[in-house]
C-alpha atoms as a PDB file:
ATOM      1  CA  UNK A   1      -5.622  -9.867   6.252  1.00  0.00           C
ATOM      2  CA  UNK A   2      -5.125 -12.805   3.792  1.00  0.00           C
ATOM      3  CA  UNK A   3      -2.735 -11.873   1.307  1.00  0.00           C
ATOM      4  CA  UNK A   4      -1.444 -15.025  -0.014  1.00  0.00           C
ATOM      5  CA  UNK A   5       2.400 -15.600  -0.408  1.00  0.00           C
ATOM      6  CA  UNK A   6       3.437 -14.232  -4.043  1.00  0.00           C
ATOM      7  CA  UNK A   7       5.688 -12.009  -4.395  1.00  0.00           C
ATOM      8  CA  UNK A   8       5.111  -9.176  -6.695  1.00  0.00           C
ATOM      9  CA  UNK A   9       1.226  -9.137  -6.280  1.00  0.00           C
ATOM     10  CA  UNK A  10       0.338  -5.385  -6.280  1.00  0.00           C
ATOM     11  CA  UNK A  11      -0.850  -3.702  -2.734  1.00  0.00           C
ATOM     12  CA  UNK A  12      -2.315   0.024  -1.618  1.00  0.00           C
ATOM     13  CA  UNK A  13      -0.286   1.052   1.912  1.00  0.00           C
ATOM     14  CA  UNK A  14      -2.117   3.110   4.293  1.00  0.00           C
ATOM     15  CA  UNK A  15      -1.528   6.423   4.378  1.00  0.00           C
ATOM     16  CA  UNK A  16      -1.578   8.953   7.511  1.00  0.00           C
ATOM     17  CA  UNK A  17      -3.608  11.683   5.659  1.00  0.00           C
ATOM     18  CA  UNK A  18      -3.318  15.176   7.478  1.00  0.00           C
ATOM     19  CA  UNK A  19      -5.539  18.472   7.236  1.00  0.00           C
ATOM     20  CA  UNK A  20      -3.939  21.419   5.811  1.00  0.00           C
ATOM     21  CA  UNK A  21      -5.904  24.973   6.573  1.00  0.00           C
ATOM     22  CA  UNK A  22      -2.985  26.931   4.719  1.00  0.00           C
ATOM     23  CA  UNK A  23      -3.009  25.173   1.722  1.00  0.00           C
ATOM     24  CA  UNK A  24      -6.956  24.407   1.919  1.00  0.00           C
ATOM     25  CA  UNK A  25      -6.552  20.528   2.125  1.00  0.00           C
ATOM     26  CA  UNK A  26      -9.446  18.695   4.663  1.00  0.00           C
ATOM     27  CA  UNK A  27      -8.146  15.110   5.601  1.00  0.00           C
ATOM     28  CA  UNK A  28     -11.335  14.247   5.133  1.00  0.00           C
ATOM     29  CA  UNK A  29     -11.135  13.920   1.206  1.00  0.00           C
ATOM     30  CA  UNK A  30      -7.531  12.732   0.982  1.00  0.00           C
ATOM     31  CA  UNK A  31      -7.326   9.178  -0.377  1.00  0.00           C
ATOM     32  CA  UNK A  32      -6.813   6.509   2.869  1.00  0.00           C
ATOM     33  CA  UNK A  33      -3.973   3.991   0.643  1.00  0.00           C
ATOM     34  CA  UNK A  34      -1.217   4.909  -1.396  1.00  0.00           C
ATOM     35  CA  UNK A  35      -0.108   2.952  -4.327  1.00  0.00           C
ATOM     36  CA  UNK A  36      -0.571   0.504  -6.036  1.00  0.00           C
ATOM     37  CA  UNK A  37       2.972  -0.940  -5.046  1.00  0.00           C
ATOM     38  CA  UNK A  38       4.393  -4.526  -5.452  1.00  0.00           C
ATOM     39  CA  UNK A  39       5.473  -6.448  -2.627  1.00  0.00           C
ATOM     40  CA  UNK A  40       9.109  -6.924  -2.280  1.00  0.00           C
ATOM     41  CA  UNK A  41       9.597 -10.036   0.434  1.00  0.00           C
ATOM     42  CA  UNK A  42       7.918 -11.456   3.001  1.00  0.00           C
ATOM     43  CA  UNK A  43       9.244 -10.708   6.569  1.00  0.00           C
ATOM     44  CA  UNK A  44       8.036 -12.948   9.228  1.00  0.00           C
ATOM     45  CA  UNK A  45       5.775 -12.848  10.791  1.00  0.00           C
ATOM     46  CA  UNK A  46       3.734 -10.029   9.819  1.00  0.00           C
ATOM     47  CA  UNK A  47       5.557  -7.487   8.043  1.00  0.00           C
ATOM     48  CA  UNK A  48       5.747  -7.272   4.136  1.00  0.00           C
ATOM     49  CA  UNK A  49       8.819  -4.905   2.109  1.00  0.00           C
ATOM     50  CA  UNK A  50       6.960  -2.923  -0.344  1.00  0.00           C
ATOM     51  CA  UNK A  51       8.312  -1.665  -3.438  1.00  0.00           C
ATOM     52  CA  UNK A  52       7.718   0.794  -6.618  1.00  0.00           C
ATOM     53  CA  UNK A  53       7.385  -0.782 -10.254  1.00  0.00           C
ATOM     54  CA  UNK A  54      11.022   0.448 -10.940  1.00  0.00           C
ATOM     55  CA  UNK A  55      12.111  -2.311  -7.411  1.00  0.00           C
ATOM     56  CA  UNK A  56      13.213   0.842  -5.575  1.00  0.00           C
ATOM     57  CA  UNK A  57      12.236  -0.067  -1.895  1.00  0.00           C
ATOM     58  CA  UNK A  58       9.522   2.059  -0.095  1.00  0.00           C
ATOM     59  CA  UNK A  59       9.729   0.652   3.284  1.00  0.00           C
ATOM     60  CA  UNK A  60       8.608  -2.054   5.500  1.00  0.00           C
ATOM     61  CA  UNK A  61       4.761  -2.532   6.277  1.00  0.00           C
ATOM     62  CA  UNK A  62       2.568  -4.502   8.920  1.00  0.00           C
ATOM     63  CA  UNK A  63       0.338  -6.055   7.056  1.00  0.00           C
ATOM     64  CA  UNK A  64      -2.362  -4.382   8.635  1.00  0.00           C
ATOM     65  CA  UNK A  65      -1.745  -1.588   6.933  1.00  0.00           C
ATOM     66  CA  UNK A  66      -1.585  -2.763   3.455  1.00  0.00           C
ATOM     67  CA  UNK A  67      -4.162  -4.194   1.043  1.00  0.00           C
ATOM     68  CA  UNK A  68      -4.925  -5.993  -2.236  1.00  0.00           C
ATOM     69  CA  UNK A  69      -4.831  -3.687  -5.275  1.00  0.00           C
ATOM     70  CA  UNK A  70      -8.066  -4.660  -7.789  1.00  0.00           C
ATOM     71  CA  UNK A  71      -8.025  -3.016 -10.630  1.00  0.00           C
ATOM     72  CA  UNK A  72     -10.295  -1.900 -13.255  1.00  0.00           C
ATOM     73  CA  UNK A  73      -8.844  -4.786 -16.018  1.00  0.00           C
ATOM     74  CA  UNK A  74      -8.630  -7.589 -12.977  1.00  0.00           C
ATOM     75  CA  UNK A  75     -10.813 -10.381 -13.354  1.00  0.00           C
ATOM     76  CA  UNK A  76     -11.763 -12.700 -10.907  1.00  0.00           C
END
């Protein structure tokens, strides 16, 4: 995954989504990537600190298991 070096660029993380009979939940449907979070610091070599808009910390990712968040009012 080619992420570039910038600090602050905006990412989804990978979520483990689960299936919930009780509550009527099928993994199935439940969004793959959380986010969109900003990325923190780099950690070589392959693991990126993720945090919220507010800077709180939400934990260290591989970055296989982030991605590039494209929004709506990005333009290439």
């Amino acid at each position: 995954m080619q992420l570039g070096n910038r600090v602050h660029d905006k990412v989804l993380v990978r979520a483990q989504p689960s299936s919930d009979a009780i509550a009527g939940v099928t993994g199935k449907f439940i969004r793959p990537y959380e986010g969109p979070y900003l990325i923190g610091k780099f950690i070589p070599p392959s693991t990126v600190e993720v945090c919220d808009r507010n800077g709180k910390i939400k934990g260290q990712f591989n970055l296989k298991t982030i991605k590039v968040c494209k929004e709506a009012n990005d333009v290439i």
